[in-house]
N, C-alpha and C. Protein backbone atom coordinates (compact mmCIF):
# COMPACT_ATOMS: atom_id res chain seq x y z
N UNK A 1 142.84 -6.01 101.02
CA UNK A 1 144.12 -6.03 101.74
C UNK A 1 144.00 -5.18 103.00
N UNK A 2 144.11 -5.55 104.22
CA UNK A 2 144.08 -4.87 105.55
C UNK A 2 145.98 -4.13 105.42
N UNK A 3 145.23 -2.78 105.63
CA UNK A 3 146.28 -1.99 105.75
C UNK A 3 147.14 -1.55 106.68
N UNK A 4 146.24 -1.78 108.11
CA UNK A 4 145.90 -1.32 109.19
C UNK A 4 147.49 -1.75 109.92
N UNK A 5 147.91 -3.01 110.04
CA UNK A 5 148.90 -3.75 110.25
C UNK A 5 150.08 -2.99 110.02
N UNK A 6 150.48 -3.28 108.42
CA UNK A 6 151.39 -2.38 107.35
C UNK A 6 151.83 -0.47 108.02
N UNK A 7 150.46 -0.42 108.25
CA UNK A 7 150.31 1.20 108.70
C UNK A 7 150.90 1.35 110.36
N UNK A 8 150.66 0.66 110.94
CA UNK A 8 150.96 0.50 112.41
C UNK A 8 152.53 0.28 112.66
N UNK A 9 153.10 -0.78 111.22
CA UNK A 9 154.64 -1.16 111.88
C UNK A 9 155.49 0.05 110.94
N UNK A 10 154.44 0.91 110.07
CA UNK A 10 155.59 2.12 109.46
C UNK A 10 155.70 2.94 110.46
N UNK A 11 154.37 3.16 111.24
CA UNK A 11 154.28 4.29 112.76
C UNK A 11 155.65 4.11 113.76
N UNK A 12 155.38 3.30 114.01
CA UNK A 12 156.30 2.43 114.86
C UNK A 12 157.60 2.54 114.69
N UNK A 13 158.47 2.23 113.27
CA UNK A 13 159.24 2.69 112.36
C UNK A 13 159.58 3.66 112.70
N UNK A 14 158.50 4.64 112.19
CA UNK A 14 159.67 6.16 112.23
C UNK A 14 159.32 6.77 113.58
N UNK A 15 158.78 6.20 114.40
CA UNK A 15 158.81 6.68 115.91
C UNK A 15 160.40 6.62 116.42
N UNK A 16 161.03 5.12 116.17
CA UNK A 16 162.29 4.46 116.42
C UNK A 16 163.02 5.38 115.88
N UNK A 17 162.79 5.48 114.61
CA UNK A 17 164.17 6.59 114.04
C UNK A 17 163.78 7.89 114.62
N UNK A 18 162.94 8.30 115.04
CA UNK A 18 162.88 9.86 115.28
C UNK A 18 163.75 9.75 117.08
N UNK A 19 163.30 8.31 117.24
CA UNK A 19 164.09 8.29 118.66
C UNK A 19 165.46 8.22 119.16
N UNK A 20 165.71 7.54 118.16
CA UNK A 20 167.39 7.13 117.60
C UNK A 20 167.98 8.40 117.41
N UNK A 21 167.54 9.60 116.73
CA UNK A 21 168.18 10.87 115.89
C UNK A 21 167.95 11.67 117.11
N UNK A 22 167.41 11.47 118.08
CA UNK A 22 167.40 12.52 119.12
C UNK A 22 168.72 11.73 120.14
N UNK A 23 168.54 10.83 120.29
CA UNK A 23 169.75 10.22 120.99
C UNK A 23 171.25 10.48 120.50
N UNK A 24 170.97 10.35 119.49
CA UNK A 24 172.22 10.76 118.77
C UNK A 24 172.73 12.22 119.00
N UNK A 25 171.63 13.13 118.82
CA UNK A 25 171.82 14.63 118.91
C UNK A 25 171.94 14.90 120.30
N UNK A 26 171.66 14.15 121.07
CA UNK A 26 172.08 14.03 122.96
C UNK A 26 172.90 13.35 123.24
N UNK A 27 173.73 12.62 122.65
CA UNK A 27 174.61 11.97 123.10
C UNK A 27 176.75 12.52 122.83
N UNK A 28 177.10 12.68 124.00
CA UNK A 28 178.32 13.46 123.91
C UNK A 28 179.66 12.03 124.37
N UNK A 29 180.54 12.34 123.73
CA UNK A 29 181.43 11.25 124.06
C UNK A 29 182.04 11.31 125.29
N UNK A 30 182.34 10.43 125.83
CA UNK A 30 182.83 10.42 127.05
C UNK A 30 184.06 10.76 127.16
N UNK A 31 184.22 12.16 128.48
CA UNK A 31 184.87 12.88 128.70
C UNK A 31 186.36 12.56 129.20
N UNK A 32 187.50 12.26 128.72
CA UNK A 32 188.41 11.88 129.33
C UNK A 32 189.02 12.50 130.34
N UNK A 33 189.35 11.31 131.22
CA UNK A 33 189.69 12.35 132.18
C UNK A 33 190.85 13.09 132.76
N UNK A 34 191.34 14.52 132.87
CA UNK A 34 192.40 14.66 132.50
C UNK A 34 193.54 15.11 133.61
N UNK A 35 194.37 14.74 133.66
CA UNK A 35 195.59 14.69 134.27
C UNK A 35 196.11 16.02 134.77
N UNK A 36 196.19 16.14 135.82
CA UNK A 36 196.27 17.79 136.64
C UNK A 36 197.88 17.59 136.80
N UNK A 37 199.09 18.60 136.07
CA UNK A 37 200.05 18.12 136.26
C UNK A 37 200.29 19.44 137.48
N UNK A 38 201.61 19.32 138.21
CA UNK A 38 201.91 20.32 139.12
C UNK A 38 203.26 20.56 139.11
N UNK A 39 203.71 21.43 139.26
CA UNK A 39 205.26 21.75 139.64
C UNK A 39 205.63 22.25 140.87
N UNK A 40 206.10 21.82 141.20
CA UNK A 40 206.67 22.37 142.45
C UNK A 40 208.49 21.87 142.75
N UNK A 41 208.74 22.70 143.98
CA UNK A 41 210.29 23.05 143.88
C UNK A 41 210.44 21.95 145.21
N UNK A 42 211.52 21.03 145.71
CA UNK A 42 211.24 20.39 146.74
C UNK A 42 212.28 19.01 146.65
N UNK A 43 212.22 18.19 147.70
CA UNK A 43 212.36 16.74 147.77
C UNK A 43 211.59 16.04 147.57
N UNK A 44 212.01 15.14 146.32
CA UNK A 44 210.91 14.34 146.22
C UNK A 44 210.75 12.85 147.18
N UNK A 45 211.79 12.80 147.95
CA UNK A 45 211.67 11.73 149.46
C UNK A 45 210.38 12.03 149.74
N UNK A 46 210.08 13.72 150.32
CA UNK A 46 209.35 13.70 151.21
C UNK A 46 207.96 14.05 150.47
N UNK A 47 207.43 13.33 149.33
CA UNK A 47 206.32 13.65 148.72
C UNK A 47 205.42 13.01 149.24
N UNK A 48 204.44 13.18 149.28
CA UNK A 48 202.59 12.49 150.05
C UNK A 48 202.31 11.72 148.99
N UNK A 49 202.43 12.01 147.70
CA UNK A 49 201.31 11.22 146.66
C UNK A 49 201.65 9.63 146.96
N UNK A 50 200.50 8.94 146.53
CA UNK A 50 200.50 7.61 146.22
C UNK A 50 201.71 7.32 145.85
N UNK A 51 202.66 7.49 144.65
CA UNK A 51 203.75 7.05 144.13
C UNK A 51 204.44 7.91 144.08
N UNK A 52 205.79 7.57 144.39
CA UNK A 52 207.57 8.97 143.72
C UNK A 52 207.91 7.64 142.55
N UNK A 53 208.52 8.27 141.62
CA UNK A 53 208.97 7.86 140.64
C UNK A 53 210.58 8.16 140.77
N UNK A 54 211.51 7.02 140.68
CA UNK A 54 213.03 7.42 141.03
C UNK A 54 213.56 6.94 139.70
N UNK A 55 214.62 7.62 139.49
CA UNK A 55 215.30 7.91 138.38
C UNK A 55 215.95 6.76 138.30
N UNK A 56 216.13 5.72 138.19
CA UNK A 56 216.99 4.43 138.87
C UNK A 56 218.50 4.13 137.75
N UNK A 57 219.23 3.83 138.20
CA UNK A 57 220.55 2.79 136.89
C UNK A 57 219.72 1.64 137.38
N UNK A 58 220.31 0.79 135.86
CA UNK A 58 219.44 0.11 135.26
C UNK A 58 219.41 -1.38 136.34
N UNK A 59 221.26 -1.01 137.00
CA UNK A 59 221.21 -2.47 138.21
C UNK A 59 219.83 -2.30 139.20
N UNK A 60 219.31 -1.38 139.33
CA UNK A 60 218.35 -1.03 140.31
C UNK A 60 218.78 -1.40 141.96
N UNK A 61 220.09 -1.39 141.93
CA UNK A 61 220.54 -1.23 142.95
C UNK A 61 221.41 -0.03 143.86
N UNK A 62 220.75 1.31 143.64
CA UNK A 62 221.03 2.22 144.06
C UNK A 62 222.38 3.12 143.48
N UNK A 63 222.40 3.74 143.68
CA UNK A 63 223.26 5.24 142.84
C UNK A 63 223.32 6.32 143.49
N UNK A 64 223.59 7.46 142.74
CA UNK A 64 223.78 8.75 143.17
C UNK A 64 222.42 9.29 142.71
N UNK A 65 222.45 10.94 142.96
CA UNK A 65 221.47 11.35 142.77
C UNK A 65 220.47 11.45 143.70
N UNK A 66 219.05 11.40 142.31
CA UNK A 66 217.64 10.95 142.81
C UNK A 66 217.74 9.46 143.55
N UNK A 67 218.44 8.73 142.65
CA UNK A 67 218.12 7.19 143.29
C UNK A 67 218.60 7.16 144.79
N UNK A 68 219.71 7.84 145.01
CA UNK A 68 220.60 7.66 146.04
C UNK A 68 219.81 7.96 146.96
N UNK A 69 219.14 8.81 146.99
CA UNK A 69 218.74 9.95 148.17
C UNK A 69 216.97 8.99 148.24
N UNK A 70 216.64 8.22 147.39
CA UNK A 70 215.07 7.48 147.44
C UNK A 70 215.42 6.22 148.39
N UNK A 71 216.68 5.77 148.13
CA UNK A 71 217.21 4.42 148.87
C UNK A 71 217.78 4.78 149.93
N UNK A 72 218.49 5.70 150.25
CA UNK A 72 218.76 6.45 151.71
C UNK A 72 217.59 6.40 152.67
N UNK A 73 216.47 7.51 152.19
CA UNK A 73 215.31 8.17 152.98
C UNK A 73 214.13 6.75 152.88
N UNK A 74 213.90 5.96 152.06
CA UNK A 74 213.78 4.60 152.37
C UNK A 74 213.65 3.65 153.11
N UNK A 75 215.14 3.26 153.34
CA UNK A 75 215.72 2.07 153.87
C UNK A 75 215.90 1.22 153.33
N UNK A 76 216.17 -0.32 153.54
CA UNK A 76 216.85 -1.15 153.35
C UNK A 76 215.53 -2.09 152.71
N UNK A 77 214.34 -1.54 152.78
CA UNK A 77 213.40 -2.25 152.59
C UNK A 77 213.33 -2.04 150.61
N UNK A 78 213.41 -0.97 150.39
CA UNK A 78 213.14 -0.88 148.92
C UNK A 78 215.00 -1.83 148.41
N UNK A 79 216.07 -1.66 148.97
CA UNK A 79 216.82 -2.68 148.25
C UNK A 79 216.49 -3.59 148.22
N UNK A 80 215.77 -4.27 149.00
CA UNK A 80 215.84 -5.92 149.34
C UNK A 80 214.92 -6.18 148.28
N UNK A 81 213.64 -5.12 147.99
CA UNK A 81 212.62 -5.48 147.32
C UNK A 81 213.39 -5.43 145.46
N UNK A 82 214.47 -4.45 145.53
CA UNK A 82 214.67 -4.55 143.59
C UNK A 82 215.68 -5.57 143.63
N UNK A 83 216.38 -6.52 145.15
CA UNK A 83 217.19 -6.97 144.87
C UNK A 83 216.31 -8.75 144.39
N UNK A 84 215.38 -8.33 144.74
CA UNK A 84 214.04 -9.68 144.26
C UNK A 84 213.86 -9.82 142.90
N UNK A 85 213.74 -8.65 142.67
CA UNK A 85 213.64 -8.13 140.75
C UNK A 85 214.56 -8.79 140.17
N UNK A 86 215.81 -8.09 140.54
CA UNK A 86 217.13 -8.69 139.82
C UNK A 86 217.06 -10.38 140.14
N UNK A 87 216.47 -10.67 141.10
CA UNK A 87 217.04 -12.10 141.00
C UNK A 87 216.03 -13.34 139.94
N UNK A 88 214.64 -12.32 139.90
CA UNK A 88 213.74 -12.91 138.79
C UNK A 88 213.73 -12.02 137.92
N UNK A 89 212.61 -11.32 137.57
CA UNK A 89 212.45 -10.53 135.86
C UNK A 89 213.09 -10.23 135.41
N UNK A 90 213.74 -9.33 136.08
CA UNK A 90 215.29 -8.44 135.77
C UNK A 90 216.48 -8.92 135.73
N UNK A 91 217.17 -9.43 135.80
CA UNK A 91 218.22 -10.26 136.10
C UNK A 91 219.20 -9.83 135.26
N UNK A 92 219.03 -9.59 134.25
CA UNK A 92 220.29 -8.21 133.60
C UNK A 92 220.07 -6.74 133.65
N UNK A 93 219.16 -6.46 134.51
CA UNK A 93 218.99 -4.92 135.00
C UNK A 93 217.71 -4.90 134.07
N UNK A 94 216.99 -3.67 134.77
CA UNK A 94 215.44 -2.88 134.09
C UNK A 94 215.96 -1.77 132.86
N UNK A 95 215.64 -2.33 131.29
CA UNK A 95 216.25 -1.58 130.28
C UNK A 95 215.51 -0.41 130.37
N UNK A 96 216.14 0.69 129.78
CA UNK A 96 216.06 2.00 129.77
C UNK A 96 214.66 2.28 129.10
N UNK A 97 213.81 3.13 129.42
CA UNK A 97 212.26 3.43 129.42
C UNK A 97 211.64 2.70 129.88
N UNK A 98 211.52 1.74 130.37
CA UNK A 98 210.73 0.73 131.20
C UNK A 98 210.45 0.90 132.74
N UNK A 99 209.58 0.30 133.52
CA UNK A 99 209.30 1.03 134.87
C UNK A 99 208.55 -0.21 135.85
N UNK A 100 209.29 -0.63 137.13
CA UNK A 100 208.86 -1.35 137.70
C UNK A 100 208.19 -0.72 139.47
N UNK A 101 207.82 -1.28 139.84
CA UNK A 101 206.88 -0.76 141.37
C UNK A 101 208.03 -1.54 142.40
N UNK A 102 208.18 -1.32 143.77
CA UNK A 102 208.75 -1.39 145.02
C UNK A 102 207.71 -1.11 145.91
N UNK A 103 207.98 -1.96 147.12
CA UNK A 103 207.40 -0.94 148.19
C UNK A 103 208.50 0.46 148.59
N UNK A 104 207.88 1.59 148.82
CA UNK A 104 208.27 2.86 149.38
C UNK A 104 208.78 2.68 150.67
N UNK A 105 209.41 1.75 151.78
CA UNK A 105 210.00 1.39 152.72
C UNK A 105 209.49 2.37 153.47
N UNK A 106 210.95 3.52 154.04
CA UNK A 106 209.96 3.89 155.29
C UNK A 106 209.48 5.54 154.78
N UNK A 107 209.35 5.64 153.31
CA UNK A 107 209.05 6.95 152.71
C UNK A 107 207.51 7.83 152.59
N UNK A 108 207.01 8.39 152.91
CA UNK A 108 205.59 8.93 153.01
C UNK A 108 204.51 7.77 151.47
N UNK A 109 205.24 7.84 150.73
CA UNK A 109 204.67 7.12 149.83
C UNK A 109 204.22 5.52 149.91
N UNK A 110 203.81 5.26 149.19
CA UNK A 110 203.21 4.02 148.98
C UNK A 110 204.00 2.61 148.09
N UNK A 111 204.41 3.60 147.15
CA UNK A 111 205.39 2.54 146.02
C UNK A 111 206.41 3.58 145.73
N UNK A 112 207.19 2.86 145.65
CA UNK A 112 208.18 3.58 144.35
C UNK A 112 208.18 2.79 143.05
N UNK A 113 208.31 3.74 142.19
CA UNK A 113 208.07 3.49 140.69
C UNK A 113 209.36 3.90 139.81
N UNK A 114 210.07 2.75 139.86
CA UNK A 114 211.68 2.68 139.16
C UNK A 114 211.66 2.76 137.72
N UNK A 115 212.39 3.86 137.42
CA UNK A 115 212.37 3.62 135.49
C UNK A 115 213.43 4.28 135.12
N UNK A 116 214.39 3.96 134.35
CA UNK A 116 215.54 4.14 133.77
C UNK A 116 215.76 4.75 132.53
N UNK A 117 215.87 5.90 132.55
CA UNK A 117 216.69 7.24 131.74
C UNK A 117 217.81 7.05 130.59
N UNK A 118 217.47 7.65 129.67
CA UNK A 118 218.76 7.60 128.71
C UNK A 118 219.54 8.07 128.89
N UNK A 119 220.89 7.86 128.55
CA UNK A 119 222.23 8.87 128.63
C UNK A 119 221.90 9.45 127.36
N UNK A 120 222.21 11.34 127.16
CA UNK A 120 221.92 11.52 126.15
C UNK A 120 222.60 11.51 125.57
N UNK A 121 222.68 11.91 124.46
CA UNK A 121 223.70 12.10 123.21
C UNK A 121 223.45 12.51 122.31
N UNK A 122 224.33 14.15 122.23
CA UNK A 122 223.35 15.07 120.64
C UNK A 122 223.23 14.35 119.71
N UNK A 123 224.00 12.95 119.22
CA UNK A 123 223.94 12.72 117.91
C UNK A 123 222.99 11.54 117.95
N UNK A 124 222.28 11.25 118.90
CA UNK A 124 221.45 10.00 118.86
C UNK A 124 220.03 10.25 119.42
N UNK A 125 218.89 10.21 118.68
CA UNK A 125 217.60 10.27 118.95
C UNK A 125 216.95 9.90 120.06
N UNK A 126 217.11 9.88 121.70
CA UNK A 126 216.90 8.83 122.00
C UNK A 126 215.08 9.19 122.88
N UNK A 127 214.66 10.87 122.81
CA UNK A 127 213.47 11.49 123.25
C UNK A 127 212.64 10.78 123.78
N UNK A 128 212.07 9.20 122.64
CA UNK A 128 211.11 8.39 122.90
C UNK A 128 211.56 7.83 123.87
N UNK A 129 212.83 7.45 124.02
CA UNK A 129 212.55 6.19 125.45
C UNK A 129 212.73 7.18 126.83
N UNK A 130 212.91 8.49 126.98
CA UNK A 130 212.59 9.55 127.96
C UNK A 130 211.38 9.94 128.36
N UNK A 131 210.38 9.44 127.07
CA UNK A 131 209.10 9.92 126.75
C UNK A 131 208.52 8.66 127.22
N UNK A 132 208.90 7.47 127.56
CA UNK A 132 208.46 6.50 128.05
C UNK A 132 208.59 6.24 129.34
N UNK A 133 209.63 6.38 129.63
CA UNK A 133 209.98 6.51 130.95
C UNK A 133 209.03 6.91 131.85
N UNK A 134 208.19 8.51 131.45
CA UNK A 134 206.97 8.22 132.33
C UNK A 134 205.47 8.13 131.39
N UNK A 135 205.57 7.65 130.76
CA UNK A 135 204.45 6.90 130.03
C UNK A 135 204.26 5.35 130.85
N UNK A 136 205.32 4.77 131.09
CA UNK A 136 205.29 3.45 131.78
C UNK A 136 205.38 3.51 133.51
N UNK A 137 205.77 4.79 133.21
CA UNK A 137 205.43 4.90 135.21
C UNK A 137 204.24 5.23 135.47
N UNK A 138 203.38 5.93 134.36
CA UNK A 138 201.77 6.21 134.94
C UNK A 138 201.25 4.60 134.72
N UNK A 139 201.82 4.27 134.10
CA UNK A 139 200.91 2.51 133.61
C UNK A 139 200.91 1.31 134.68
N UNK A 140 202.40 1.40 135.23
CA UNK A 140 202.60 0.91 136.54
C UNK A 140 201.64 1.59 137.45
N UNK A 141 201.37 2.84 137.90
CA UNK A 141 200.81 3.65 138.46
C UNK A 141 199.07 3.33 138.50
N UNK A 142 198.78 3.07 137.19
CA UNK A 142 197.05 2.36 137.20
C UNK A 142 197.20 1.10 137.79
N UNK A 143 198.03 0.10 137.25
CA UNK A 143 197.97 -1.05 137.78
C UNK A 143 197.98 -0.95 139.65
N UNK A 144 198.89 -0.54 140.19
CA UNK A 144 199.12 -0.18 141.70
C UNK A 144 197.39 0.91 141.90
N UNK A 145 196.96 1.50 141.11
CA UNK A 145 195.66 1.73 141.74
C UNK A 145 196.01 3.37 142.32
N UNK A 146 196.89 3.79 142.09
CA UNK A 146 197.58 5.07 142.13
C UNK A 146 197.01 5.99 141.79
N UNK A 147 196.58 7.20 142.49
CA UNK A 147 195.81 8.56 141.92
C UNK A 147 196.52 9.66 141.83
N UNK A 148 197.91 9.91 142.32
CA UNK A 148 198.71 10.69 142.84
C UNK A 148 200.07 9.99 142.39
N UNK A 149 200.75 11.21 141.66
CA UNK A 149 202.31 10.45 141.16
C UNK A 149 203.51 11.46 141.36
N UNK A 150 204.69 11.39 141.98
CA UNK A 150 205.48 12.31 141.99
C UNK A 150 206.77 11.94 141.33
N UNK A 151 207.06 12.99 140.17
CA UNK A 151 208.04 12.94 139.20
C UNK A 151 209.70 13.14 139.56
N UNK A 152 210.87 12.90 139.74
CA UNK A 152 211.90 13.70 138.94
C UNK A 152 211.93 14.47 137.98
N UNK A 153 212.78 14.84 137.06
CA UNK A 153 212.97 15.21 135.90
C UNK A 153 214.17 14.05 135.44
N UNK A 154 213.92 13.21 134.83
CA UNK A 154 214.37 12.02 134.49
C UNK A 154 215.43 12.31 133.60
N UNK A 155 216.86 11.87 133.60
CA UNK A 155 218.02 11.77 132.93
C UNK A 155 218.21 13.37 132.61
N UNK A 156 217.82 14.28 133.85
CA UNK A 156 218.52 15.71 133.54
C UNK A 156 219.60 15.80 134.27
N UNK A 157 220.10 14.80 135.13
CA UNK A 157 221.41 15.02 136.08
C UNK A 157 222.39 14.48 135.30
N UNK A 158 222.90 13.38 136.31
CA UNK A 158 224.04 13.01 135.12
C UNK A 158 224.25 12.52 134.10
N UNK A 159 222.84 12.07 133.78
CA UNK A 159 222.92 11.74 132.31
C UNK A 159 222.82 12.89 131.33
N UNK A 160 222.74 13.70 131.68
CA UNK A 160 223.18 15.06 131.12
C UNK A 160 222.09 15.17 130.02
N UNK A 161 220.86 15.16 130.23
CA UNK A 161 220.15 15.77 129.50
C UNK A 161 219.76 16.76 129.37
N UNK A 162 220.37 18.35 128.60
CA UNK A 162 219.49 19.90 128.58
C UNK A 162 218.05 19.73 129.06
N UNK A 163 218.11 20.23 130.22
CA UNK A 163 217.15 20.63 131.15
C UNK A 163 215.93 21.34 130.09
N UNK A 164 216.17 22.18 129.51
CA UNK A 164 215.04 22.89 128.82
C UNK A 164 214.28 21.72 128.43
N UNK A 165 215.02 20.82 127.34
CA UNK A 165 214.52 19.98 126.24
C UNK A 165 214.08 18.56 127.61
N UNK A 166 214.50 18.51 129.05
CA UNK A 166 214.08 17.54 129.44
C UNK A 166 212.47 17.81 129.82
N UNK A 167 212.29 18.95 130.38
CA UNK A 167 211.17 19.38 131.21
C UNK A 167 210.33 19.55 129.84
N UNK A 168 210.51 19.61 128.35
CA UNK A 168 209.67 19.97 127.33
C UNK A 168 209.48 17.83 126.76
N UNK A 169 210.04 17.10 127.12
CA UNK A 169 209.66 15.75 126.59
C UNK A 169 208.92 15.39 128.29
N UNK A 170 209.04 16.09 129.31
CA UNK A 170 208.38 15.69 130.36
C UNK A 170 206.86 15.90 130.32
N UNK A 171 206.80 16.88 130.12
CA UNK A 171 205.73 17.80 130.14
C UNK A 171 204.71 16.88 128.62
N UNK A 172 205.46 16.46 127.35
CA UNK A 172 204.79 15.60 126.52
C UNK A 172 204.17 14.90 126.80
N UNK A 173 205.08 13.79 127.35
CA UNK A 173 204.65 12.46 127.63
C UNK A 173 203.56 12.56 128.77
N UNK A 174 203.65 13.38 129.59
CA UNK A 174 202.51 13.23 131.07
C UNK A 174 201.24 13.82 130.06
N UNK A 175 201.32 14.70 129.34
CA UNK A 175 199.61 15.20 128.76
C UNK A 175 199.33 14.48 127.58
N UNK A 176 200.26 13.46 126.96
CA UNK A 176 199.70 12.53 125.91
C UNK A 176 199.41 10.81 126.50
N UNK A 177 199.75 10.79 127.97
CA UNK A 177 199.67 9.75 128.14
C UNK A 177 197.83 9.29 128.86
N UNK A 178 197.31 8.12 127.84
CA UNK A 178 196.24 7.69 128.48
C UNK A 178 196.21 7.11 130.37
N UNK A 179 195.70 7.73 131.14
CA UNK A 179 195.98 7.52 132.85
C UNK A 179 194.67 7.51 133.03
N UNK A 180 194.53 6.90 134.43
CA UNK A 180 193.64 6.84 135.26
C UNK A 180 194.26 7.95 136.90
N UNK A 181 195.66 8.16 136.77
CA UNK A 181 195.98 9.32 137.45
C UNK A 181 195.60 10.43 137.36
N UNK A 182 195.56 11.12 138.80
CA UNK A 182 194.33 12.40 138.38
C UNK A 182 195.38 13.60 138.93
N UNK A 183 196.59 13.06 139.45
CA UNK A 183 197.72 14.07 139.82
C UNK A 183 199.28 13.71 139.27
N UNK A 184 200.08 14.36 138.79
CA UNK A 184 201.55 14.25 138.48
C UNK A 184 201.92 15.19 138.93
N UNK A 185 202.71 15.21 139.96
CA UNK A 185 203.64 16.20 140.56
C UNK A 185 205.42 15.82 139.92
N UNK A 186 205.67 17.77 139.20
CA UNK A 186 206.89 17.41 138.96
C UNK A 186 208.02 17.94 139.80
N UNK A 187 208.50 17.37 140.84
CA UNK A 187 209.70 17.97 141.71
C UNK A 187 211.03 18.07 141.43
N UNK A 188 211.13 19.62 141.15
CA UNK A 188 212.05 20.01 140.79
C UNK A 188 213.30 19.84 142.07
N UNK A 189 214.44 19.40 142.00
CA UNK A 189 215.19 19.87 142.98
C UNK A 189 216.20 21.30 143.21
N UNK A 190 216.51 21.56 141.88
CA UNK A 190 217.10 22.61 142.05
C UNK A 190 216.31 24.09 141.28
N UNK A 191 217.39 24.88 141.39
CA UNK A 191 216.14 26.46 141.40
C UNK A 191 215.96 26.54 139.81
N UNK A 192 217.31 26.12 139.01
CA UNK A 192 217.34 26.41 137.44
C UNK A 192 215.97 25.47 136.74
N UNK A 193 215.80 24.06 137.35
CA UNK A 193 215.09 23.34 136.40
C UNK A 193 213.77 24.17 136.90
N UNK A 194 213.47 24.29 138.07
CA UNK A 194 212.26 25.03 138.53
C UNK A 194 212.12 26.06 137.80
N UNK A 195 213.04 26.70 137.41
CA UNK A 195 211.98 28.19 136.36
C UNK A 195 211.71 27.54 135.18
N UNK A 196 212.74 26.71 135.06
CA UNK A 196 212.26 26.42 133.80
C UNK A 196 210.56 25.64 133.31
N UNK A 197 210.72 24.96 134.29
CA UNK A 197 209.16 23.96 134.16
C UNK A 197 208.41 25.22 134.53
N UNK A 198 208.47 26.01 135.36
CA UNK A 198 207.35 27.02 135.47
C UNK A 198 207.18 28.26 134.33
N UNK A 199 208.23 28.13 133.51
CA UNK A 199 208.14 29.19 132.45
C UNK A 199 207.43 27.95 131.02
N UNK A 200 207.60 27.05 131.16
CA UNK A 200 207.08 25.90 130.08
C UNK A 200 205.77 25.66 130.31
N UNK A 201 205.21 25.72 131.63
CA UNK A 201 203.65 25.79 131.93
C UNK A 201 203.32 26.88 131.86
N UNK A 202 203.05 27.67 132.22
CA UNK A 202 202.86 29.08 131.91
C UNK A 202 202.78 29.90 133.53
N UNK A 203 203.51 29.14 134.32
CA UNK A 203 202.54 29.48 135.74
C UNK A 203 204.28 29.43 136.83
């Protein structure tokens, strides 16, 4: 019986596995990549990033507020564009946690990224679809090719959501959400929500 053969493909064999077990012991999973959030105190009209994210009612035809002041500093170009929405996808308004793109008319930005806020209510759970709100604006945000995103604090005005508990489901959803965004800026407008997001980050 020639052994020689037999002996050559066991060599061979555990060459492979000794090669395999070093690969293995070198091999590290791929690093996700992670989301630099920021706070800062400001207008979010006049933000640089790729995208502002506006607080929108659900007609997406402008309001008070954040929305008011995104469709003001604007122009007439971002109505015309959600008044397109409403007349196809939307057509009974963009339901609450969900998030659609605009062009940014005549605003430093690129898109605006519309998504609609819960009214709160102590006796009704409603965190997750707040928590979506920008979960689906970073998602819009990959699709548009977006590296740079600038926040509100979503349903802390008049929808009267406790500011503490908004900036603590804000702050969730942006570090659990899978992105290809490598910036979230959160613009605070007034001085109270600002300590607060800066006492919730640590900075």
């Amino acid at each position: 019986m020639n052994v020689v053969p037999t002996l050559i493909a066991a060599i061979l064999w555990a060459l492979a596995a000794v090669l395999f077990l070093l690969w293995i012991a070198d091999w590290r999973p791929p690093r996700r990549r992670s989301l630099q959030i920021q706070v800062v105190a400001g207008d979010i009209t006049t933000e640089k990033t790729d995208a502002i994210v506006n607080a929108a009612k659900s007609s997406l035809l402008g309001g008070g507020g954040v929305d008011g002041a995104i469709h003001h500093a604007g122009g007439p170009a971002i109505l015309a564009a959600c008044r397109q929405l409403r007349a196809g996808q939307y057509r009974h308004g963009l339901p609450a946690g969900e998030a659609v793109a605009t062009t940014a008319g005549r605003l430093p930005a690129q898109w605006v990224i519309h998504t609609v806020g819960p009214v709160y209510n102590p006796d009704v759970d409603r965190s997750d679809v707040l928590r979506s709100c920008y979960v689906q604006a970073l998602a819009i945000a990959d699709a548009k090719g977006a590296q740079s995103v600038s926040f509100p604090l979503i349903s802390a005005g008049v929808y009267g959501w406790p500011k503490e508990d908004a900036v603590r489901q804000a702050l969730t959803a942006l570090l659990s959400a899978r992105t290809k965004v490598k910036t979230a800026r959160l613009v605070l407008f007034d001085e109270e929500s600002y300590r607060i997001a800066k006492v919730a980050t640590g900075r």
